[in-house]
PDB file of N, CA and C in Angstrom:
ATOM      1  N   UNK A   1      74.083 274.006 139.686  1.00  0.00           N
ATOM      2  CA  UNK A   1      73.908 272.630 139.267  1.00  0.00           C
ATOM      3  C   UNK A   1      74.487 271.664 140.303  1.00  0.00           C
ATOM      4  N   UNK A   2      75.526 272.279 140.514  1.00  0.00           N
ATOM      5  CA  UNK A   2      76.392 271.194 141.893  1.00  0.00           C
ATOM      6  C   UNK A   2      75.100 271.112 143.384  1.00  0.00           C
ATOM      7  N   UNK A   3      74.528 271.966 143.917  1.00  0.00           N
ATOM      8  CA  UNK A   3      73.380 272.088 144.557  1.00  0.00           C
ATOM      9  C   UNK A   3      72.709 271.078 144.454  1.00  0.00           C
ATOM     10  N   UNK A   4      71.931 270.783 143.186  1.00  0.00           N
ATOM     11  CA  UNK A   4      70.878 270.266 142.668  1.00  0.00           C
ATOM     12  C   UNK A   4      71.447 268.606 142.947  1.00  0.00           C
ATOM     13  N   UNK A   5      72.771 268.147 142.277  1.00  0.00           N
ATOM     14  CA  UNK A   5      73.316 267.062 142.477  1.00  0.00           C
ATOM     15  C   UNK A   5      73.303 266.683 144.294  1.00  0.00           C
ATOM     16  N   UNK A   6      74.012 268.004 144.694  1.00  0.00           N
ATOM     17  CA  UNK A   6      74.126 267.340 146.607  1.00  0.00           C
ATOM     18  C   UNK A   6      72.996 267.058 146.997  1.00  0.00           C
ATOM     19  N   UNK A   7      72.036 267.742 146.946  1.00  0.00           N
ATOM     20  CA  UNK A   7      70.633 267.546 147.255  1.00  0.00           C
ATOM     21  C   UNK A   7      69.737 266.541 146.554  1.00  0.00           C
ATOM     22  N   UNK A   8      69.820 265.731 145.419  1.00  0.00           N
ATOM     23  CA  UNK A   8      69.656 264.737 145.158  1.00  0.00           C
ATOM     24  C   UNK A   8      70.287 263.213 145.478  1.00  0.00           C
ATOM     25  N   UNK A   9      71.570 263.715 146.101  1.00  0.00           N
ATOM     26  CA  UNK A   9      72.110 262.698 146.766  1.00  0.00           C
ATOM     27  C   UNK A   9      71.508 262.488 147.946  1.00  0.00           C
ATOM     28  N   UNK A  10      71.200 263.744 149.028  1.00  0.00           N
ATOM     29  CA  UNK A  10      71.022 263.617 150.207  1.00  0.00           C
ATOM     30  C   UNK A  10      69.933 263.215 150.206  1.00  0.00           C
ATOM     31  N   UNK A  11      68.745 263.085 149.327  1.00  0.00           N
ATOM     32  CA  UNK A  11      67.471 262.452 149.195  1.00  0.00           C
ATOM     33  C   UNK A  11      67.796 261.074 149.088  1.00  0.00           C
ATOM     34  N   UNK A  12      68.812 260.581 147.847  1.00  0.00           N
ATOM     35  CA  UNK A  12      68.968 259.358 147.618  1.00  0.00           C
ATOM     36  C   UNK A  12      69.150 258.323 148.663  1.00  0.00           C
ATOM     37  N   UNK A  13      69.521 259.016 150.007  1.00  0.00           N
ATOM     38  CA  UNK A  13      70.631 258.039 150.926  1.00  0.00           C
ATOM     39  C   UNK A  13      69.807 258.236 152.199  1.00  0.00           C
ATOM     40  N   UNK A  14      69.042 259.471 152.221  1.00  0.00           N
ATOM     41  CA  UNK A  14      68.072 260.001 153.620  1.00  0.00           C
ATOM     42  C   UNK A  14      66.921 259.374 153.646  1.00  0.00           C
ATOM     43  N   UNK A  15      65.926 259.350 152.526  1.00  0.00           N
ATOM     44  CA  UNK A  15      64.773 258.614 152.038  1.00  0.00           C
ATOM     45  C   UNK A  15      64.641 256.603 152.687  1.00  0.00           C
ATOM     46  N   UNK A  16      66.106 255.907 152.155  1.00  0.00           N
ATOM     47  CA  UNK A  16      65.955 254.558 152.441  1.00  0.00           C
ATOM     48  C   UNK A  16      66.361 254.648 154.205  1.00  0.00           C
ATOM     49  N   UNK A  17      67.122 255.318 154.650  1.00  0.00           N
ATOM     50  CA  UNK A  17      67.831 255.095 155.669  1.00  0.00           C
ATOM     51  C   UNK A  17      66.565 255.386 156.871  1.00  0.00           C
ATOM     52  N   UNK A  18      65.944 256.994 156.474  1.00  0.00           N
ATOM     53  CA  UNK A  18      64.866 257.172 157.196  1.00  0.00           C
ATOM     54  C   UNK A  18      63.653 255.973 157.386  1.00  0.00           C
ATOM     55  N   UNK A  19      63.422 255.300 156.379  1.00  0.00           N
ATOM     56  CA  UNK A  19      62.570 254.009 156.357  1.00  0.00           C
ATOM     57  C   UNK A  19      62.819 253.088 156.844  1.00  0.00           C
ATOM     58  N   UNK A  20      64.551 253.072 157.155  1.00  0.00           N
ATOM     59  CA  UNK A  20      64.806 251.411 158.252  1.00  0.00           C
ATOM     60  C   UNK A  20      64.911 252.096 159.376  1.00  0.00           C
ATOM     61  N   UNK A  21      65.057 253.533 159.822  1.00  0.00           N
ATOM     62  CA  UNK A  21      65.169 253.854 161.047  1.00  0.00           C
ATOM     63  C   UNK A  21      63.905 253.762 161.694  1.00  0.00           C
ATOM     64  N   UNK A  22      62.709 253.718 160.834  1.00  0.00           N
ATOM     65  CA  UNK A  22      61.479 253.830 161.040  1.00  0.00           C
ATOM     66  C   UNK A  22      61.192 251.988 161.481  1.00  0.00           C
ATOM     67  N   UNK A  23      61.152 251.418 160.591  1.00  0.00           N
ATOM     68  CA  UNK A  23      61.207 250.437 160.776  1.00  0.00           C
ATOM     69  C   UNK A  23      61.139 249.474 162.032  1.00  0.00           C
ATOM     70  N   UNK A  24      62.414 250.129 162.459  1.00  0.00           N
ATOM     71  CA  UNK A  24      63.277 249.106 163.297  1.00  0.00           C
ATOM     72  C   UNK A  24      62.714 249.491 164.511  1.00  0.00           C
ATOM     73  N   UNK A  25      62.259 251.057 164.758  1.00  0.00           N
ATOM     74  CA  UNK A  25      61.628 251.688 165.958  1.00  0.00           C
ATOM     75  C   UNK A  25      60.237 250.620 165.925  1.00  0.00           C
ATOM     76  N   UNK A  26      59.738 250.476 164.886  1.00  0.00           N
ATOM     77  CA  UNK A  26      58.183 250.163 164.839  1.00  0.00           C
ATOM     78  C   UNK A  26      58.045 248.958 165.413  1.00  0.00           C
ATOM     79  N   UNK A  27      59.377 247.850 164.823  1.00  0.00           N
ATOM     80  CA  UNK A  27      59.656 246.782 165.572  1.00  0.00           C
ATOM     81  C   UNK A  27      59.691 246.518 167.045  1.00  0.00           C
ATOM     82  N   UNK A  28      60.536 247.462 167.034  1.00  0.00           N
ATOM     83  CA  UNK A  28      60.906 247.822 168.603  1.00  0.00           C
ATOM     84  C   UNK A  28      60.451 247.997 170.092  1.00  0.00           C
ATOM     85  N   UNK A  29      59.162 248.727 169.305  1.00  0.00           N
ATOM     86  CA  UNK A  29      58.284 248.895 170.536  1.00  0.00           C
ATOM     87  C   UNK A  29      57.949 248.336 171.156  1.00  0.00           C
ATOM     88  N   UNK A  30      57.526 246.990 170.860  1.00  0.00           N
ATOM     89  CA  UNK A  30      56.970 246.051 171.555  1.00  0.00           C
ATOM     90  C   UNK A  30      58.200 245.807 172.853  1.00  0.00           C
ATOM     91  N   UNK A  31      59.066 245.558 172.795  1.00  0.00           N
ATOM     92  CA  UNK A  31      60.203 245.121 173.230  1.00  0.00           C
ATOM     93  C   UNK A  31      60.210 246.336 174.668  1.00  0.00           C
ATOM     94  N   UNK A  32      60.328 247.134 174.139  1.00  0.00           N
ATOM     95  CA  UNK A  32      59.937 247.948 175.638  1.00  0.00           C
ATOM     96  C   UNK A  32      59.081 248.841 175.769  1.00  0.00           C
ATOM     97  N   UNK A  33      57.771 248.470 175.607  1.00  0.00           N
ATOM     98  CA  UNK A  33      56.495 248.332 175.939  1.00  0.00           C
ATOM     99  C   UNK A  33      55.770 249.828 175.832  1.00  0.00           C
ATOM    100  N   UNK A  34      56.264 250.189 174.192  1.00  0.00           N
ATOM    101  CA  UNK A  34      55.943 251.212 173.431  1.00  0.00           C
ATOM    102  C   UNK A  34      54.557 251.018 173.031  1.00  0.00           C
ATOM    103  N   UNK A  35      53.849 250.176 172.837  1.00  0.00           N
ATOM    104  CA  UNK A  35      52.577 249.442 172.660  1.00  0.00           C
ATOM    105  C   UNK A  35      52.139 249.163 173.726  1.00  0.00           C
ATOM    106  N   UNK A  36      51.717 249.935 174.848  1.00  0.00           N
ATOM    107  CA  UNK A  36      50.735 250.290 176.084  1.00  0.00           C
ATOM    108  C   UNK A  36      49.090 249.894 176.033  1.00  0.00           C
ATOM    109  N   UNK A  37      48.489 249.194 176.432  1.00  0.00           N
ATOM    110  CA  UNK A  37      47.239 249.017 176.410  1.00  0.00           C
ATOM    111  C   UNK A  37      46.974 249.389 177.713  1.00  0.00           C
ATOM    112  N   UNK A  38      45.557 249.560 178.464  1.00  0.00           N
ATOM    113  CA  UNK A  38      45.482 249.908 179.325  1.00  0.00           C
ATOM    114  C   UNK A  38      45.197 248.645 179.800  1.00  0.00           C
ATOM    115  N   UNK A  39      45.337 248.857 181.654  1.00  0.00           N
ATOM    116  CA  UNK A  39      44.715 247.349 182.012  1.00  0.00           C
ATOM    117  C   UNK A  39      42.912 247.099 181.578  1.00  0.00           C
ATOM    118  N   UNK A  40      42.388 245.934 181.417  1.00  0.00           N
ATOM    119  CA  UNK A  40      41.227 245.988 181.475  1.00  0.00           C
ATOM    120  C   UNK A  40      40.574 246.122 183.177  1.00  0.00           C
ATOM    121  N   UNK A  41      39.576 246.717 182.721  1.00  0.00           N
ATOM    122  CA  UNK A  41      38.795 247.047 184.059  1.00  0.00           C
ATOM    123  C   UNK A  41      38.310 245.963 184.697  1.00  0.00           C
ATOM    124  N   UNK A  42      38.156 245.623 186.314  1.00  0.00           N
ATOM    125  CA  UNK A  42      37.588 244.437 186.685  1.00  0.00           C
ATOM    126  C   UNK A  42      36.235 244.576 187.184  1.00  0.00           C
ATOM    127  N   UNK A  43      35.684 243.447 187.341  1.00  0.00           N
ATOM    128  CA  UNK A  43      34.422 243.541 187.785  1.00  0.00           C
ATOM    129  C   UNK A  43      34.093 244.024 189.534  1.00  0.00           C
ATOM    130  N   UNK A  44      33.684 244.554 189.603  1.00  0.00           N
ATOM    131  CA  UNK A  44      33.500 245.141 191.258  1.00  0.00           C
ATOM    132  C   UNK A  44      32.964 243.677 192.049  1.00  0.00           C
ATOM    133  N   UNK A  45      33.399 243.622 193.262  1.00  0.00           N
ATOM    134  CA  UNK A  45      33.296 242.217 193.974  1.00  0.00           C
ATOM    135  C   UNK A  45      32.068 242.612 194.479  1.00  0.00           C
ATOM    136  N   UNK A  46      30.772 240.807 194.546  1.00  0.00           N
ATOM    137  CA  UNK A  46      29.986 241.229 195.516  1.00  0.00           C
ATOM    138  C   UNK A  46      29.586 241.106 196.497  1.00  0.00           C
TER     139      UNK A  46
END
């Protein structure tokens, strides 16, 4: 039963924490340029 309790804790506290760690990365990216586009292609000169 003590099991069942630790392991419902560690959900309780892993679950929200994992979601702002997520978060904050998702934010983040932009910032150092985790969100890569490629260049656009140019037109060949004539």
């Amino acid at each position: 039963m003590q099991s069942i309790r630790l392991l419902i804790a560690w959900i309780w506290v892993a679950v929200p924490l994992g979601w702002g760690v997520y978060q904050s990365v998702n934010k983040s990216l932009p910032l150092f340029g985790g969100a890569i586009k490629p260049a656009p292609a140019t037109a060949p000169v004539k």
